[in-house]
C-alpha atoms as a PDB file:
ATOM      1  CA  UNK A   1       0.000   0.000   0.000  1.00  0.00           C
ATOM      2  CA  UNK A   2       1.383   3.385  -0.752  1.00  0.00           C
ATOM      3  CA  UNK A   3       1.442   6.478   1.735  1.00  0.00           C
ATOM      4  CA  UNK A   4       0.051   9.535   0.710  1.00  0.00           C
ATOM      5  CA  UNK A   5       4.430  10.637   0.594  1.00  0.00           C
ATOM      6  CA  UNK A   6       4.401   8.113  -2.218  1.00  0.00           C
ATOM      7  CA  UNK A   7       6.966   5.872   0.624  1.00  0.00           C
ATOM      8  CA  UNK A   8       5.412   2.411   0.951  1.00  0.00           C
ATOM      9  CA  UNK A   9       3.799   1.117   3.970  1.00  0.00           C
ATOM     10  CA  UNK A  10       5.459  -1.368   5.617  1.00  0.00           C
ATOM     11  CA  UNK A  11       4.185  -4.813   6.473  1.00  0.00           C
ATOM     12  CA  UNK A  12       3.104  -4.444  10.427  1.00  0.00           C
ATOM     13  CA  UNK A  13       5.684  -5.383  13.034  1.00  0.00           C
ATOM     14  CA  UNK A  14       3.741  -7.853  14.809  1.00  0.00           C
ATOM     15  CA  UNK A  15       2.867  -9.765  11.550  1.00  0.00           C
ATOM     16  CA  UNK A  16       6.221  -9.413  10.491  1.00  0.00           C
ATOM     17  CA  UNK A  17       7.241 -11.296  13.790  1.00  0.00           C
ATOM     18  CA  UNK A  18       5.176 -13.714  13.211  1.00  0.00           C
ATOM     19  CA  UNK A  19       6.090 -15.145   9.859  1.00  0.00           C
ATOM     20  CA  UNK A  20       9.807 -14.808  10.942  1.00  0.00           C
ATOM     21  CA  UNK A  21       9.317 -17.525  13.886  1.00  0.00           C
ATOM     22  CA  UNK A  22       8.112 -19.376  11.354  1.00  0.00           C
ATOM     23  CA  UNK A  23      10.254 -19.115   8.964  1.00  0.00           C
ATOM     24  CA  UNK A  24      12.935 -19.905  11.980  1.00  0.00           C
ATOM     25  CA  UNK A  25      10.976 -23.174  13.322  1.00  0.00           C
ATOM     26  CA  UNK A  26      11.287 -24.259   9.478  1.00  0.00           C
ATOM     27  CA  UNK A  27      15.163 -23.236   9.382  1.00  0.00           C
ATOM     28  CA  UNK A  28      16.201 -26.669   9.825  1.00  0.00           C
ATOM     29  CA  UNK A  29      15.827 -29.404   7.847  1.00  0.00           C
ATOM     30  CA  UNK A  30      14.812 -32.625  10.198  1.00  0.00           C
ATOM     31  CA  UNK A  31      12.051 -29.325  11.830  1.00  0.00           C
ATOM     32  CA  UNK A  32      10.853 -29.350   7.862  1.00  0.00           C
ATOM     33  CA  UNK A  33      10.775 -33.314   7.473  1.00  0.00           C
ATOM     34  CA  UNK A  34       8.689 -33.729  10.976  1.00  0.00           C
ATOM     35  CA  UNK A  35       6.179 -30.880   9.590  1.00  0.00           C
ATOM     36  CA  UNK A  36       6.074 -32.358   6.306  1.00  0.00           C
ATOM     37  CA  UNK A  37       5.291 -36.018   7.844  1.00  0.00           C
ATOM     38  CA  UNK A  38       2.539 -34.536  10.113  1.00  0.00           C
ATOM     39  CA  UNK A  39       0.975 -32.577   7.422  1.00  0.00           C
ATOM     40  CA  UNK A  40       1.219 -35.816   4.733  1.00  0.00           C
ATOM     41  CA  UNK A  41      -0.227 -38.185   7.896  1.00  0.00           C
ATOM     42  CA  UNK A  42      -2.755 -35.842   9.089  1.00  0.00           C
ATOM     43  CA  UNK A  43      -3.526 -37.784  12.368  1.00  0.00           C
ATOM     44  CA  UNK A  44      -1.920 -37.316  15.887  1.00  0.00           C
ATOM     45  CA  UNK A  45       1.388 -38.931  16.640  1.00  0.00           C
ATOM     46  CA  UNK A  46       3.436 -39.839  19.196  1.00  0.00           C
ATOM     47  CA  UNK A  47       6.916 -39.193  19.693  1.00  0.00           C
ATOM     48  CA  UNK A  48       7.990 -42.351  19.443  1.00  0.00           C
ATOM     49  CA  UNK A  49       6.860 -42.958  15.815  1.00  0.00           C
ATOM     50  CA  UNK A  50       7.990 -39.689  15.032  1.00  0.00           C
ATOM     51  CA  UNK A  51      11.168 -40.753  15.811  1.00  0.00           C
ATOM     52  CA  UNK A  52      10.981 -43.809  13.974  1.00  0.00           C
ATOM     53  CA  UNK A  53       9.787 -41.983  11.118  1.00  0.00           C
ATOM     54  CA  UNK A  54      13.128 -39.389  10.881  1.00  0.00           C
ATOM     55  CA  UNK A  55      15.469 -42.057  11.832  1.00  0.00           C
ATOM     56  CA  UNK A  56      17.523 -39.902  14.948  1.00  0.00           C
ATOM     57  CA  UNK A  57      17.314 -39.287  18.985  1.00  0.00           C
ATOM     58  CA  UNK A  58      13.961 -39.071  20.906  1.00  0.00           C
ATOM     59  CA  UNK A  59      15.740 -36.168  22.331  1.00  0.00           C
ATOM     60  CA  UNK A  60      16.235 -34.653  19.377  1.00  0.00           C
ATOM     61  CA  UNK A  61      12.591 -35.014  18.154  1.00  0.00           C
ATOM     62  CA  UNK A  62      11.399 -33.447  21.049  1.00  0.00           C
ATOM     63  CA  UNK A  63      13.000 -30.426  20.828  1.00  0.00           C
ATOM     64  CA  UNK A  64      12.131 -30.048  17.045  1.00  0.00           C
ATOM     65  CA  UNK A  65       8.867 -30.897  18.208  1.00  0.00           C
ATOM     66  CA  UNK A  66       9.133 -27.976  21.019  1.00  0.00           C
ATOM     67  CA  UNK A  67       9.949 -25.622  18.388  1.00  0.00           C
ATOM     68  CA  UNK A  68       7.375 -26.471  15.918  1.00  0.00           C
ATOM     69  CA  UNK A  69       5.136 -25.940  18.643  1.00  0.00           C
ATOM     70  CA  UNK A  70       5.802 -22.930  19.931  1.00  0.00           C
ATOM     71  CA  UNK A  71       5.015 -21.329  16.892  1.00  0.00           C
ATOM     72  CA  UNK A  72       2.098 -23.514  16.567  1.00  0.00           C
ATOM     73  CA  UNK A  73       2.691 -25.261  13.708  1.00  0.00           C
ATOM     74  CA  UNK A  74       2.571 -28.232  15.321  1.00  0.00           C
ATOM     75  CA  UNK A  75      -0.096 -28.783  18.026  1.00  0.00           C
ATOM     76  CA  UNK A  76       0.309 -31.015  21.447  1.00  0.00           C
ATOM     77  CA  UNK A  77      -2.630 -33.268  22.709  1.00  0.00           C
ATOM     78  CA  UNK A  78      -2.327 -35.033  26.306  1.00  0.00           C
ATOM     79  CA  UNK A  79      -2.885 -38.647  25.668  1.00  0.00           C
ATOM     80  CA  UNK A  80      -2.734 -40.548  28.799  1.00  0.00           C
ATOM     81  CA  UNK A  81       0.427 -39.862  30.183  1.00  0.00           C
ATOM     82  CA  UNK A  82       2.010 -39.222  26.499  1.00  0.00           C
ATOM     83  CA  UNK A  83       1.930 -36.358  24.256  1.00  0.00           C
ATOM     84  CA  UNK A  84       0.132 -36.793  20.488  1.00  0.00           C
ATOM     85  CA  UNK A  85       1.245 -34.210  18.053  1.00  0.00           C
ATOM     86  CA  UNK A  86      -0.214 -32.921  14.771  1.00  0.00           C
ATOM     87  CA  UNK A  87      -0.038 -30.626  12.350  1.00  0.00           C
ATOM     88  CA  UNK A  88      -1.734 -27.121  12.927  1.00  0.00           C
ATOM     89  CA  UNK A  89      -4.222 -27.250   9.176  1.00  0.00           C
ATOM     90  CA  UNK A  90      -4.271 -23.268   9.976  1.00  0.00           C
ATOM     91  CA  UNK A  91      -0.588 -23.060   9.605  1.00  0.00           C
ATOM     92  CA  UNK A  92      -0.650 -25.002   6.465  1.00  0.00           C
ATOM     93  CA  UNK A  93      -2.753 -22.961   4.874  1.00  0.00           C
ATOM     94  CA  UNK A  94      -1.244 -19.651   5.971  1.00  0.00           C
ATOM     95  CA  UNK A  95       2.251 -20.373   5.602  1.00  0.00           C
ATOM     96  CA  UNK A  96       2.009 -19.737   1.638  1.00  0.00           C
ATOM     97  CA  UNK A  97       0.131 -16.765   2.325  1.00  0.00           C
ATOM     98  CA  UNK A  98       3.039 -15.709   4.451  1.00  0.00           C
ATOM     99  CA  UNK A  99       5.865 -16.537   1.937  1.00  0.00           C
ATOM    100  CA  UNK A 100       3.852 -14.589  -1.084  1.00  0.00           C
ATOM    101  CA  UNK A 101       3.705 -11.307   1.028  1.00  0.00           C
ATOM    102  CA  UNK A 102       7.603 -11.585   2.198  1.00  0.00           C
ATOM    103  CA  UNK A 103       8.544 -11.819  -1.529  1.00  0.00           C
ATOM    104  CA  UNK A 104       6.228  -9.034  -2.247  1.00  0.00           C
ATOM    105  CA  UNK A 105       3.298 -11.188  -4.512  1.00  0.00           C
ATOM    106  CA  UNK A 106       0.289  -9.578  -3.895  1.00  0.00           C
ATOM    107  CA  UNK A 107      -2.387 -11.259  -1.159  1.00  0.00           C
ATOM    108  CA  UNK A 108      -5.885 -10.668  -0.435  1.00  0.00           C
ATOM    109  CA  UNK A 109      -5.294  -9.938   3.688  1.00  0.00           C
ATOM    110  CA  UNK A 110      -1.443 -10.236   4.619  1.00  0.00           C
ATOM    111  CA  UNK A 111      -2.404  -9.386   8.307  1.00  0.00           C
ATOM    112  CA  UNK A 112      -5.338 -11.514   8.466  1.00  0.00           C
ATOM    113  CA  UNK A 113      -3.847 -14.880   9.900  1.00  0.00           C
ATOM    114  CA  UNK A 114      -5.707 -17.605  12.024  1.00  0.00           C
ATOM    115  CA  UNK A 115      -2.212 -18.995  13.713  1.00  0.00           C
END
């Protein structure tokens, strides 16, 4: 949007923020793989089959997992005395949303985002 000093408006700090934790939680590859095997399996999962899944350290998992769900791309549900995650279907379909306006490609609502 253009300002009436023909400068352009800037996209608002607080969405700004926003799409940069995300594009930090998805810095790292085995952080991309875990999203990309919730979002393809679209059902809760443990940490254990996560782990089987990606092939490295509970340990490890979890703290990709932590990250993921801090920015809420990934969200936790209590089962028993376990944790199920899954992918947050918001996320996926604001995430694009969120690339298009960093590289400039006009969107309908760049601030308007349900994560």
């Amino acid at each position: 949007m253009m300002l009436e000093d023909g400068v352009e408006e800037l996209l608002d700090r607080e969405v700004a923020q926003r799409y940069a934790s995300w594009f930090r939680a998805l810095a790292d590859p085995t952080r991309v793989q875990i999203a990309e095997l919730l979002a393809r399996k679209r059902e809760p999962m443990s940490v254990g089959q996560i782990t089987a899944a990606v092939g490295m350290a509970q340990s490890t998992i979890s703290q990709h997992l932590k990250i993921l769900a801090e920015v809420r791309f990934v969200l936790v549900e209590a089962s028993g005395n376990a944790n199920l995650y899954r992918i947050n279907e918001n996320c996926l379909s604001c995430f694009p949303t969120a690339a298009d306006v960093v590289m400039g490609r006009p969107v309908a609502a760049p601030g308007d985002t349900p994560c």
